[in-house]
Protein backbone atom coordinates (compact mmCIF):
# COMPACT_ATOMS: atom_id res chain seq x y z
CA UNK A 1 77.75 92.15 28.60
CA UNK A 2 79.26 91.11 25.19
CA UNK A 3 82.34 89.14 26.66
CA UNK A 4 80.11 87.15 29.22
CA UNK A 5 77.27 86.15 26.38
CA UNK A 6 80.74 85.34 24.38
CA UNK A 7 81.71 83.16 26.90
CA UNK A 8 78.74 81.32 27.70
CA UNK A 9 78.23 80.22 24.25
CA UNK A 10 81.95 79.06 23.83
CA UNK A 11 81.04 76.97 27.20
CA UNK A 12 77.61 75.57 25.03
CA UNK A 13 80.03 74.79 22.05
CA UNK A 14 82.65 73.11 24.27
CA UNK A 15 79.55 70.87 26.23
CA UNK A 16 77.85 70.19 22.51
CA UNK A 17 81.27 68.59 21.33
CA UNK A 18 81.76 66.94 24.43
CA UNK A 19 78.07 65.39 24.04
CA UNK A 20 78.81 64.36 20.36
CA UNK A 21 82.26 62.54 21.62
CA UNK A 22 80.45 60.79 24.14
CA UNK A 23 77.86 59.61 22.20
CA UNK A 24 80.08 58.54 19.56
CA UNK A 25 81.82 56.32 22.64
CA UNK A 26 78.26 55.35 23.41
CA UNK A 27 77.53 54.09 19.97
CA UNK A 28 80.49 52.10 19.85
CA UNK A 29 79.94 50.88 23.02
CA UNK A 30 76.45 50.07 22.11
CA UNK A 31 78.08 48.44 18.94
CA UNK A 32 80.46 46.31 20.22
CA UNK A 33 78.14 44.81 23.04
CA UNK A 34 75.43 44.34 20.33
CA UNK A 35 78.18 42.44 17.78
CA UNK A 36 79.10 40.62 20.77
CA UNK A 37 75.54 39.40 22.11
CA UNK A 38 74.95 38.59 18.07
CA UNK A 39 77.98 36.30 17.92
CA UNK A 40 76.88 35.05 21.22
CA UNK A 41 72.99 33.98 20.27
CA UNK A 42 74.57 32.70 16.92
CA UNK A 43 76.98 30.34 18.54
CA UNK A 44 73.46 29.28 21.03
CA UNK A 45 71.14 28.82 18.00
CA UNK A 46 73.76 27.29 16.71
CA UNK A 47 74.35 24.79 19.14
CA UNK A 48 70.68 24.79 19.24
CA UNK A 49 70.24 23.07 15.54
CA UNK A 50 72.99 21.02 16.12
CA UNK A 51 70.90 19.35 19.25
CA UNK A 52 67.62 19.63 17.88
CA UNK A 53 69.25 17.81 14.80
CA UNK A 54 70.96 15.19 16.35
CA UNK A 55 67.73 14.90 18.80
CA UNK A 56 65.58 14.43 15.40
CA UNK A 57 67.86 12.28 14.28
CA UNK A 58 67.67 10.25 17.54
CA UNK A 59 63.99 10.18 17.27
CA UNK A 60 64.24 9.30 13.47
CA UNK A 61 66.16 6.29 14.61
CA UNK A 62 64.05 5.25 17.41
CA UNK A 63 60.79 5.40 15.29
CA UNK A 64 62.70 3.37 12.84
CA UNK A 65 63.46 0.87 15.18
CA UNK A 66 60.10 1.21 16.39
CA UNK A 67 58.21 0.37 12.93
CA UNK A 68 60.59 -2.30 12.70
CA UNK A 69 59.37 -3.99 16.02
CA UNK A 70 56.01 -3.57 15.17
CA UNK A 71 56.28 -4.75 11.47
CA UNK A 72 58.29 -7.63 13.14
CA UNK A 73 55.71 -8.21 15.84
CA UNK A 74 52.90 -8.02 13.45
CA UNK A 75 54.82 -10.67 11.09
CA UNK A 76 55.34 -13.26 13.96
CA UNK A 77 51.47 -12.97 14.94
CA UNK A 78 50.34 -13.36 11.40
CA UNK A 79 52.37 -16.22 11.17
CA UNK A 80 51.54 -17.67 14.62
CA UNK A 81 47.75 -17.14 13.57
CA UNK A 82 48.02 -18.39 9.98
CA UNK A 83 49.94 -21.94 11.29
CA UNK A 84 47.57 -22.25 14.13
CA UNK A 85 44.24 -21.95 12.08
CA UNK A 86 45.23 -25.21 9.82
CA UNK A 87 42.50 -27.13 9.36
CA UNK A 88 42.18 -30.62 10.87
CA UNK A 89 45.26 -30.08 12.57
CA UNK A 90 46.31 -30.56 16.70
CA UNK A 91 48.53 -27.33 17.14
CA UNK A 92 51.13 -27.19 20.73
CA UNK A 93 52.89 -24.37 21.05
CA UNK A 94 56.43 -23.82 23.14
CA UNK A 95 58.15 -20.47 24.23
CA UNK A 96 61.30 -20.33 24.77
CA UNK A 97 63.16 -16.90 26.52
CA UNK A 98 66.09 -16.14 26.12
CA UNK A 99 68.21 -12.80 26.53
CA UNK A 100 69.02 -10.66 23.33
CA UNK A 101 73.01 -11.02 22.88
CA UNK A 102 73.11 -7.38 20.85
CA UNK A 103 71.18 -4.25 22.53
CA UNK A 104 73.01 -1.70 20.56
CA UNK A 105 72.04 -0.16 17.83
CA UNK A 106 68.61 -2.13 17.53
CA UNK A 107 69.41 -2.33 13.63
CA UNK A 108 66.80 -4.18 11.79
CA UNK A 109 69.72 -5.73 10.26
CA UNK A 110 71.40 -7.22 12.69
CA UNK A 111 71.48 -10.64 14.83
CA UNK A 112 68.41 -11.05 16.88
CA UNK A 113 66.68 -9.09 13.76
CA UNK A 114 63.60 -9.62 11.65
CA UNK A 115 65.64 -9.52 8.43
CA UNK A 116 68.80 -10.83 9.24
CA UNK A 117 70.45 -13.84 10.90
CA UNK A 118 70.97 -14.64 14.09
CA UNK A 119 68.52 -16.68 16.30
CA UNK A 120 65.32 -15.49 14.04
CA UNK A 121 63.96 -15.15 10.36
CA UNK A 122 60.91 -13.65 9.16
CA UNK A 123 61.58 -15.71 5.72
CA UNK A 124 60.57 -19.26 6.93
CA UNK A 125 63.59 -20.48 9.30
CA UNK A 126 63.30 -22.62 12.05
CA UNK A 127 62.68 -19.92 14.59
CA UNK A 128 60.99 -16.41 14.08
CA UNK A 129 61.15 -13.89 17.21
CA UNK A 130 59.65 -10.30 18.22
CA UNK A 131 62.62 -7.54 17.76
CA UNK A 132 63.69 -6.41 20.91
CA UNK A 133 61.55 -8.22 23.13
CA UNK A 134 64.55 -10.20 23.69
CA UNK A 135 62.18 -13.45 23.60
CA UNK A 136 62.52 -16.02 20.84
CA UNK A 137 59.25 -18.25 19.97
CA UNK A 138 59.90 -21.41 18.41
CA UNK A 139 57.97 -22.26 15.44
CA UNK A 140 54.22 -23.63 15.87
CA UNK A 141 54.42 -27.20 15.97
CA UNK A 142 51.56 -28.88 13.85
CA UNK A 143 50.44 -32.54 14.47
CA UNK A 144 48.80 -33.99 12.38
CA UNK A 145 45.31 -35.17 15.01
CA UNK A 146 45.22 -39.35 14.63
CA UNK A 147 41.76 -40.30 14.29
CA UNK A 148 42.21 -43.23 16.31
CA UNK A 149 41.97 -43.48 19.90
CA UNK A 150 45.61 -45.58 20.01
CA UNK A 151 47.48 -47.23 17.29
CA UNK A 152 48.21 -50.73 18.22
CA UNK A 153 51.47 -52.37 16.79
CA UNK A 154 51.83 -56.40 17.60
CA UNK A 155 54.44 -58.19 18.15
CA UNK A 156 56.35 -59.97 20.91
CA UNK A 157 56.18 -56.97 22.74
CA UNK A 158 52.83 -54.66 21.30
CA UNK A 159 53.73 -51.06 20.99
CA UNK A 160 50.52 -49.24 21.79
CA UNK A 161 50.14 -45.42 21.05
CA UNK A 162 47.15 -43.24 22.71
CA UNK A 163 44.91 -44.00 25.39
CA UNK A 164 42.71 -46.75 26.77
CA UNK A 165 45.30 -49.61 25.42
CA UNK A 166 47.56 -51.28 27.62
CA UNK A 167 50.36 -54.00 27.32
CA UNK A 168 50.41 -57.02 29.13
CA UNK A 169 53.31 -59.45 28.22
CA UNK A 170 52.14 -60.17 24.42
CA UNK A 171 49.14 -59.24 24.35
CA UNK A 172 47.03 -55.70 23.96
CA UNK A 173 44.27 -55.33 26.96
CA UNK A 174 41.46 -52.25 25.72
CA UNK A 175 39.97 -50.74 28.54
CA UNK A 176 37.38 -47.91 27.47
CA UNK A 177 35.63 -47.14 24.11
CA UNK A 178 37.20 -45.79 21.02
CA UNK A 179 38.52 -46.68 17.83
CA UNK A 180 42.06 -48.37 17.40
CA UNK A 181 44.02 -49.31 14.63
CA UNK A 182 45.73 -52.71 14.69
CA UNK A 183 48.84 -53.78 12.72
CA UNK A 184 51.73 -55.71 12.93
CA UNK A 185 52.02 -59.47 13.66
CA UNK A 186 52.85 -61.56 16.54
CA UNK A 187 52.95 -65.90 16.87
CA UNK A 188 51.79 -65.91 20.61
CA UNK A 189 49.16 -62.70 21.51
CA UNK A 190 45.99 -61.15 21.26
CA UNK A 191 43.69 -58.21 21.77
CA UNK A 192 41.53 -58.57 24.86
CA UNK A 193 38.88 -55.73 25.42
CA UNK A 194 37.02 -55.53 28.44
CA UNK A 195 35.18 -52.04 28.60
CA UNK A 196 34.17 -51.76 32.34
CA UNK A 197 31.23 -49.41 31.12
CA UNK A 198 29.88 -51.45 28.35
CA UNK A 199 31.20 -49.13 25.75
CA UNK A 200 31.56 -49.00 22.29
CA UNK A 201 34.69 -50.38 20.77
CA UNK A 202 35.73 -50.48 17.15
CA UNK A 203 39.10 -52.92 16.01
CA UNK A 204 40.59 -51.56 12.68
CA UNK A 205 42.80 -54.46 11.52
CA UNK A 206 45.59 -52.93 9.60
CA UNK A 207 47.09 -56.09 7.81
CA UNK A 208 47.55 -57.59 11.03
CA UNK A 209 48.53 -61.12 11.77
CA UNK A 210 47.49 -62.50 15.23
CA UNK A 211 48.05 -66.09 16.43
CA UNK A 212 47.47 -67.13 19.86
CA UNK A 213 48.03 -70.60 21.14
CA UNK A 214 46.39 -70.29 24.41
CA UNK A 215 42.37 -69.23 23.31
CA UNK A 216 40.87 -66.77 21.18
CA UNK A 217 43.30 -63.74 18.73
CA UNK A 218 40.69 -61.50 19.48
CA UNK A 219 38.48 -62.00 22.94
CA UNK A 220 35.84 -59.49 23.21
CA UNK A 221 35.36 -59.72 27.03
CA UNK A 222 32.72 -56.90 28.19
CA UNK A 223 31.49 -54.55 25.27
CA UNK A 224 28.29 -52.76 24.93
CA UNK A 225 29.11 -52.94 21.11
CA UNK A 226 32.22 -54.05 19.11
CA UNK A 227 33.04 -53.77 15.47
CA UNK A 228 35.80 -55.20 13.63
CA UNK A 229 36.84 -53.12 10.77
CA UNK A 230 38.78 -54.43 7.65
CA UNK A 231 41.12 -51.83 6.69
CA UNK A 232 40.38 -51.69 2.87
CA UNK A 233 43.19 -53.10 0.38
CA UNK A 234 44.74 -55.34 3.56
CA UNK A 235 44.35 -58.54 4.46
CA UNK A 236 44.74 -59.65 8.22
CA UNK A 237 45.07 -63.27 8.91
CA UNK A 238 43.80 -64.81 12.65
CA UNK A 239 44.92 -68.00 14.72
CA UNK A 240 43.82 -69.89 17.77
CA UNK A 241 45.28 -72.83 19.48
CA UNK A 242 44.47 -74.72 22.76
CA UNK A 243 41.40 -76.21 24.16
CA UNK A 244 39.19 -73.55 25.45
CA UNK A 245 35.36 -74.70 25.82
CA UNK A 246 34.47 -70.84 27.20
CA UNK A 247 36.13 -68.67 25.07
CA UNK A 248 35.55 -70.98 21.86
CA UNK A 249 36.32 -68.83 18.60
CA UNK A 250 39.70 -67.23 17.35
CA UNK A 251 37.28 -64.18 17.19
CA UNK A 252 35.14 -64.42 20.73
CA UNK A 253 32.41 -62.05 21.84
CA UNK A 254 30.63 -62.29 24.64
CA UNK A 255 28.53 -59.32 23.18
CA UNK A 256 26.89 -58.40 19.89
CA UNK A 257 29.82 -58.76 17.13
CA UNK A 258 29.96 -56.62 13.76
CA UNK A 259 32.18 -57.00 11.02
CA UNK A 260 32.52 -54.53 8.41
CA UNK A 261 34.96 -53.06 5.66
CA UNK A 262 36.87 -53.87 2.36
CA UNK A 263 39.94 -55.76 3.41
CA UNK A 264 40.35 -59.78 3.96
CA UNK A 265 40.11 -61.79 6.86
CA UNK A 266 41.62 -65.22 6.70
CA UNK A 267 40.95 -67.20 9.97
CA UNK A 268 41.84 -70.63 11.04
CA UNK A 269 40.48 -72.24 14.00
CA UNK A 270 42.75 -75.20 15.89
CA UNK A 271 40.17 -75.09 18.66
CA UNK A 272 36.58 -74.77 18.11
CA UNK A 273 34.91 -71.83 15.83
CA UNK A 274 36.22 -69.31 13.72
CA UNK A 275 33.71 -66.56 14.67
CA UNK A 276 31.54 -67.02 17.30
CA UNK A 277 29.32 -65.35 19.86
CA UNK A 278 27.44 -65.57 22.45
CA UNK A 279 25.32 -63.03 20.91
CA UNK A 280 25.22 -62.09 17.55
CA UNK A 281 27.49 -61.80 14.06
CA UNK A 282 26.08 -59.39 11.76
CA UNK A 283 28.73 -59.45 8.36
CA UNK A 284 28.36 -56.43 7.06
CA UNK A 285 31.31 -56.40 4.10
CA UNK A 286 34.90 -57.44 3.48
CA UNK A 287 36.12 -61.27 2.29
CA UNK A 288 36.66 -63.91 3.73
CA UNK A 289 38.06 -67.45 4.24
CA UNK A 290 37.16 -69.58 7.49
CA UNK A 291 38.45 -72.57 8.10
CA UNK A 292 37.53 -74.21 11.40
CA UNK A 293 37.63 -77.26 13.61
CA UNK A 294 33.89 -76.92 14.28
CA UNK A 295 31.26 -74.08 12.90
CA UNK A 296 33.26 -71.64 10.78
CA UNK A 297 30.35 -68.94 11.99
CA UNK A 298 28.34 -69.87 15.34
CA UNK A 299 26.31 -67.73 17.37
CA UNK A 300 24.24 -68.00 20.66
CA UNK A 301 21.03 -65.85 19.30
CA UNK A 302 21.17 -64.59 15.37
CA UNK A 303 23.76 -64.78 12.57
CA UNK A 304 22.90 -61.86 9.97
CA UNK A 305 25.14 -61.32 6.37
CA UNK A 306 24.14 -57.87 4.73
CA UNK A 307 27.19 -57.90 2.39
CA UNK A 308 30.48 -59.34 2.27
CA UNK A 309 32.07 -62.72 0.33
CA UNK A 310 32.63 -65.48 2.95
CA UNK A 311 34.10 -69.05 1.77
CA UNK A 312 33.54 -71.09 4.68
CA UNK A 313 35.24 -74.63 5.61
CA UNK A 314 33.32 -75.92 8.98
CA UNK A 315 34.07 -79.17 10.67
CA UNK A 316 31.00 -80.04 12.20
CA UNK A 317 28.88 -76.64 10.78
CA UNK A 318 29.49 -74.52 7.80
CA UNK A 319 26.85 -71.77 9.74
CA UNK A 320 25.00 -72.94 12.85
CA UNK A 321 23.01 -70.40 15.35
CA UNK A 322 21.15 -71.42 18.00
CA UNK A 323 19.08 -68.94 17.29
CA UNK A 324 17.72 -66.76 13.92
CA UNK A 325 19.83 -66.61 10.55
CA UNK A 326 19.23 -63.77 8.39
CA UNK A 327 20.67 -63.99 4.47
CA UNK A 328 20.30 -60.11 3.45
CA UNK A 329 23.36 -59.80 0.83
CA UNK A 330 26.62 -60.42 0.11
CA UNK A 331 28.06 -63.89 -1.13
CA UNK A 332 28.32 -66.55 0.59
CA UNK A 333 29.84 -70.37 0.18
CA UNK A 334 29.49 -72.62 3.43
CA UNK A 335 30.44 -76.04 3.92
CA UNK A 336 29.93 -78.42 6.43
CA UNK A 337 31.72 -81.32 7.81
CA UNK A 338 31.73 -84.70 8.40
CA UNK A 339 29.36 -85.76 10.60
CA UNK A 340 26.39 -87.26 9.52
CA UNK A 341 24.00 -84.99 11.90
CA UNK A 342 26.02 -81.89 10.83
CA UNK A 343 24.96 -78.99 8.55
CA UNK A 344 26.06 -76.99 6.01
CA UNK A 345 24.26 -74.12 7.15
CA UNK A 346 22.12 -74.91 10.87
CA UNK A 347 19.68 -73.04 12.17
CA UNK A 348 17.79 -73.44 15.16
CA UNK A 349 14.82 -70.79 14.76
CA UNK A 350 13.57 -68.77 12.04
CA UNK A 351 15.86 -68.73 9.05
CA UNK A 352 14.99 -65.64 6.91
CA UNK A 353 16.04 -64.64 3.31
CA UNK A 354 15.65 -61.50 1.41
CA UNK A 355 18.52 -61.40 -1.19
CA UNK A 356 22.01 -61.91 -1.80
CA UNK A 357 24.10 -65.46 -2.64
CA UNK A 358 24.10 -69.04 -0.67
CA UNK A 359 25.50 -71.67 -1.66
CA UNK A 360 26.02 -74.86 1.17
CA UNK A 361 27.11 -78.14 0.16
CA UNK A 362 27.30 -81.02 2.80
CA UNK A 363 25.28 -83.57 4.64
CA UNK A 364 22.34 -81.48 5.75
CA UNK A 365 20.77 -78.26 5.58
CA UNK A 366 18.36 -76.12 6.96
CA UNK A 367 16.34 -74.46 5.01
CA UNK A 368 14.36 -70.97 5.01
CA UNK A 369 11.50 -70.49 6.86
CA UNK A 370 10.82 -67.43 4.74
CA UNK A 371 11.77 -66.20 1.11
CA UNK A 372 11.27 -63.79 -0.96
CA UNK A 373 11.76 -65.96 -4.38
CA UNK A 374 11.91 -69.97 -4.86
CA UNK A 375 14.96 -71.52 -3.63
CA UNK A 376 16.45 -75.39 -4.34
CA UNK A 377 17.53 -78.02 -2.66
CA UNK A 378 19.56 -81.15 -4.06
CA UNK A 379 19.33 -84.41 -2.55
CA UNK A 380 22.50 -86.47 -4.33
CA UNK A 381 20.97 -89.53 -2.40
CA UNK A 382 24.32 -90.93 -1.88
CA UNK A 383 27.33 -89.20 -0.65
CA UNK A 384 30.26 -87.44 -2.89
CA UNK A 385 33.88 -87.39 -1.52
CA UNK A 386 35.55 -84.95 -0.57
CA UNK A 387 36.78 -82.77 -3.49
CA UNK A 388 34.60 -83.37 -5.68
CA UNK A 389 32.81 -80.63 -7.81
CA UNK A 390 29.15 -79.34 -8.08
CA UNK A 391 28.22 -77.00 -10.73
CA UNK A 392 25.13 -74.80 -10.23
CA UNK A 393 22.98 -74.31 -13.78
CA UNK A 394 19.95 -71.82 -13.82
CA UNK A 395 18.62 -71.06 -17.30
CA UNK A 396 21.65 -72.33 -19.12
CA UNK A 397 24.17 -70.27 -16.92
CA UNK A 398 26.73 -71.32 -14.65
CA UNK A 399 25.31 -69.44 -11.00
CA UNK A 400 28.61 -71.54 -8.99
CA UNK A 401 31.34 -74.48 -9.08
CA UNK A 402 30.92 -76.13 -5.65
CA UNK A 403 34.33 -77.76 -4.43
CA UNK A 404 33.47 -78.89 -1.24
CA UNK A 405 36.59 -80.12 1.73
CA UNK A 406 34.46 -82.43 3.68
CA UNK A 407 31.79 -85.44 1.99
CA UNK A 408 28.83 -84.10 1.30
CA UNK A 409 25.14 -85.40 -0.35
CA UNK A 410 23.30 -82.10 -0.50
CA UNK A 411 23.58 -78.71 -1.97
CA UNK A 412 21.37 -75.56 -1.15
CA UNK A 413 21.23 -72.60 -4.02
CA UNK A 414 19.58 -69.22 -2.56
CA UNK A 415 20.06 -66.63 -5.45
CA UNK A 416 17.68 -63.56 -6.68
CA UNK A 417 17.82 -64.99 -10.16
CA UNK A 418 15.61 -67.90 -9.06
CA UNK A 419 12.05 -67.61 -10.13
CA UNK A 420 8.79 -69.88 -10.74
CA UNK A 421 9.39 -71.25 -14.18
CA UNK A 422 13.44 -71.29 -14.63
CA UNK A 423 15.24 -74.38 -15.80
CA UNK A 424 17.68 -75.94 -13.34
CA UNK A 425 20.73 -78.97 -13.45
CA UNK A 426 23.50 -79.47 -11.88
CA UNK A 427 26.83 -81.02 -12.97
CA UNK A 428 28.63 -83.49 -10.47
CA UNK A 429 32.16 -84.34 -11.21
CA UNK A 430 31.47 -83.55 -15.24
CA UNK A 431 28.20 -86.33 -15.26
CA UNK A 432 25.09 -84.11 -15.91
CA UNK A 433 21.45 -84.56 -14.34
CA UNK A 434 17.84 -84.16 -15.97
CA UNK A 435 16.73 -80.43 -16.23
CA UNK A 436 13.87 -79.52 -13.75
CA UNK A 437 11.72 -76.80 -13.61
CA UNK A 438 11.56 -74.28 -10.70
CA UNK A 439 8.39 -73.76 -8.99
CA UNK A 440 7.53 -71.20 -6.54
CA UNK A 441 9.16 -71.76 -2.54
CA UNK A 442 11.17 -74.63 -2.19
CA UNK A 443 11.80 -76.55 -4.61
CA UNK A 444 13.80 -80.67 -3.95
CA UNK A 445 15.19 -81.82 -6.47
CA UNK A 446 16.62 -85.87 -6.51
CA UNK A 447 19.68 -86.55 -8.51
CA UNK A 448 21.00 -90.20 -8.02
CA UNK A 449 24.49 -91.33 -9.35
């Protein structure tokens, strides 16, 4: 009983340290295989960081790039905006593509960059591109717009640039409406407009110097309107030649003529008039000398000054319209020629004045039909040569100094300062005549040698 109870528990012992051993085996089996899967997830997290760093470090460099595009991009359109908004300014734009020579890296410091050399600067070079876009925009180009419809250059062969303005041999043919600047000289041309629409056409001269020996420097053909500008500070000189009974002025319009501005106009006339029209002149500003073969100014249906300093030398006419003349302004000096039924100043209906200066000095004159103030008239009775001087006194001042190029026995004197009760003489050639007294409207006064 004894022995077998001994036994059995010597057989528990024995199992109990068997147990214990192979538990201890266990442990260190369970030991090692943890130590090992440690190492293992170490080395993975490991190799884990070292992706998810290098993958931040790729995105780092990407959004980099990325904020350097659009910092670029945002540059060039400021600058494309900025240049294009200038005011009073024609802008025309170019693109031109081209491949990027450098894709790797995408440094904003290297060529093809915002910042650095290459084919682009954001600083103000001649080109400025988009990073990466591999396109490069050339700069904004900014004209400055011309405010003429063509710049006209004469010459022996015009140069003409814009529209509506064409070259034919020597001379400049105007087709439409618009405004065009004229400079430049030439011995044998001339500007010929002929608007098939009637338009409205305005000549700048630019110091230009125009002769033509064949008709007119200027022939205003078929115009609804045209106005001749003098550019201010220039002066333009104008020649005709030829015998041309149609087209009879170095300055012809078949229309209604204006001239306006603050430059000079010298014109000399080898065929017939120096302006003339077939409608009317209105003078509207600028100086002027006119000398001329026949009427210095002649005109079909109204001659109108409004402002403006005109010497004129006629041959037959200083100023002759078959129609009205209107004296509103300006200062004016017309002489006539040599004829005997020639005038100083002619007119052939209604001749108005309001204000301004006229002086005429030959062997007749018309006078106004209406005035605001007295005017005078001097009837020298017999005839003064050629260069001989006139001198103008109205209350003890000296109102002009007549030199006339042609004969002449009378002298005209339209001037605001003229009023009922002011003392007048003249002075011819230094000799002196009696003082009169000005009455209201005309007033003749007889001065013998």
């Amino acid at each position: 009983m004894d022995s077998r109870r001994f036994m059995a528990m010597a057989a528990a012992f024995t199992l109990m340290l068997t147990s214990c051993a192979c538990g201890k085996d266990e442990a260190k089996k369970k030991s090692d295989n943890g130590s090992s899967a440690v190492t293992e997830e170490t080395t993975e997290k490991s190799k884990k960081t070292t992706t998810a760093e290098e993958t931040t470090e790729e995105a780092t460099t990407e959004e980099t790039e990325a904020a350097s595009v659009k910092k670029t991009t945002t540059k060039a359109k400021e600058k494309t905006t900025t240049t294009s908004a200038k005011k009073g300014a024609t802008t025309t734009a170019s693109t031109t593509t081209a491949k990027s020579d450098s894709k790797s890296g995408g440094s904003s410091s290297g060529g093809g960059s915002s910042s650095g050399g290459g084919n682009s600067s954001s600083s103000g070079g001649e080109n400025y591109a988009e990073a990466g876009a591999n396109e490069v925009q050339t700069p904004v180009e900014v004209q400055t717009e011309s405010e003429y419809t063509a710049e006209i250059v004469m010459g022996g062969s015009p140069s003409v640039v814009g529209a509506n303005a064409a070259v034919d041999g020597s001379r400049v043919i105007i087709s439409a409406g618009g405004d065009y600047l004229i400079s430049g000289n030439t011995d044998d041309g001339q500007i010929f407009v002929d608007t098939a629409t009637e338009e409205k056409v305005k000549l700048i001269l630019n110091g230009a110097g125009i002769a033509n020996s064949s008709g007119p420097a200027i022939l205003i053909n078929d115009a609804k309107k045209c106005t001749i500008e003098l550019m201010d500070g220039t002066i333009s000189v104008l020649r005709d030649g030829a015998k041309d009974d149609v087209n009879d002025g170095v300055i012809f319009s078949n229309d209604t003529l204006r001239i306006r501005g603050g430059g000079e106009l010298y014109i000399y006339s080898n065929n017939a008039h120096g302006i003339s029209s077939d409608d009317d002149v209105i003078i509207e500003g600028g100086r002027y000398e006119i000398d001329s073969v026949k009427s210095g100014i002649f005109a079909h249906d109204d001659i109108t000054i409004n402002d403006g300093d005109l010497l004129i030398r006629g041959g037959t006419n200083g100023m002759k319209s078959k129609g009205t003349i209107n004296i509103n302004g300006g200062h004016t000096i017309a002489y006539g020629g040599n004829k005997e039924e020639k005038s100083s100043v002619y007119s052939a209906g209604a001749f108005n004045y309001t204000k301004g200066y006229l002086y005429a000095a030959g062997n007749r004159v018309s006078v106004p039909t209406m005035s605001k103030n007295p005017f005078i008239v001097i009837d020298y009775g017999d005839t003064y040569e050629a260069g001989s001087t006139a001198e103008l006194v109205l209350n003890d001042s000296q109102m002009a100094v007549l030199q006339p190029h042609n004969n002449f026995r009378s002298v005209m004197m339209l001037a605001p300062e003229i009023s009922a009760g002011s003392s007048f003489y003249t002075v011819i050639n230094g000799n002196g005549s009696e003082t009169f007294t000005v009455n209201d409207g005309q007033n003749e006064f007889h001065v013998g040698q």
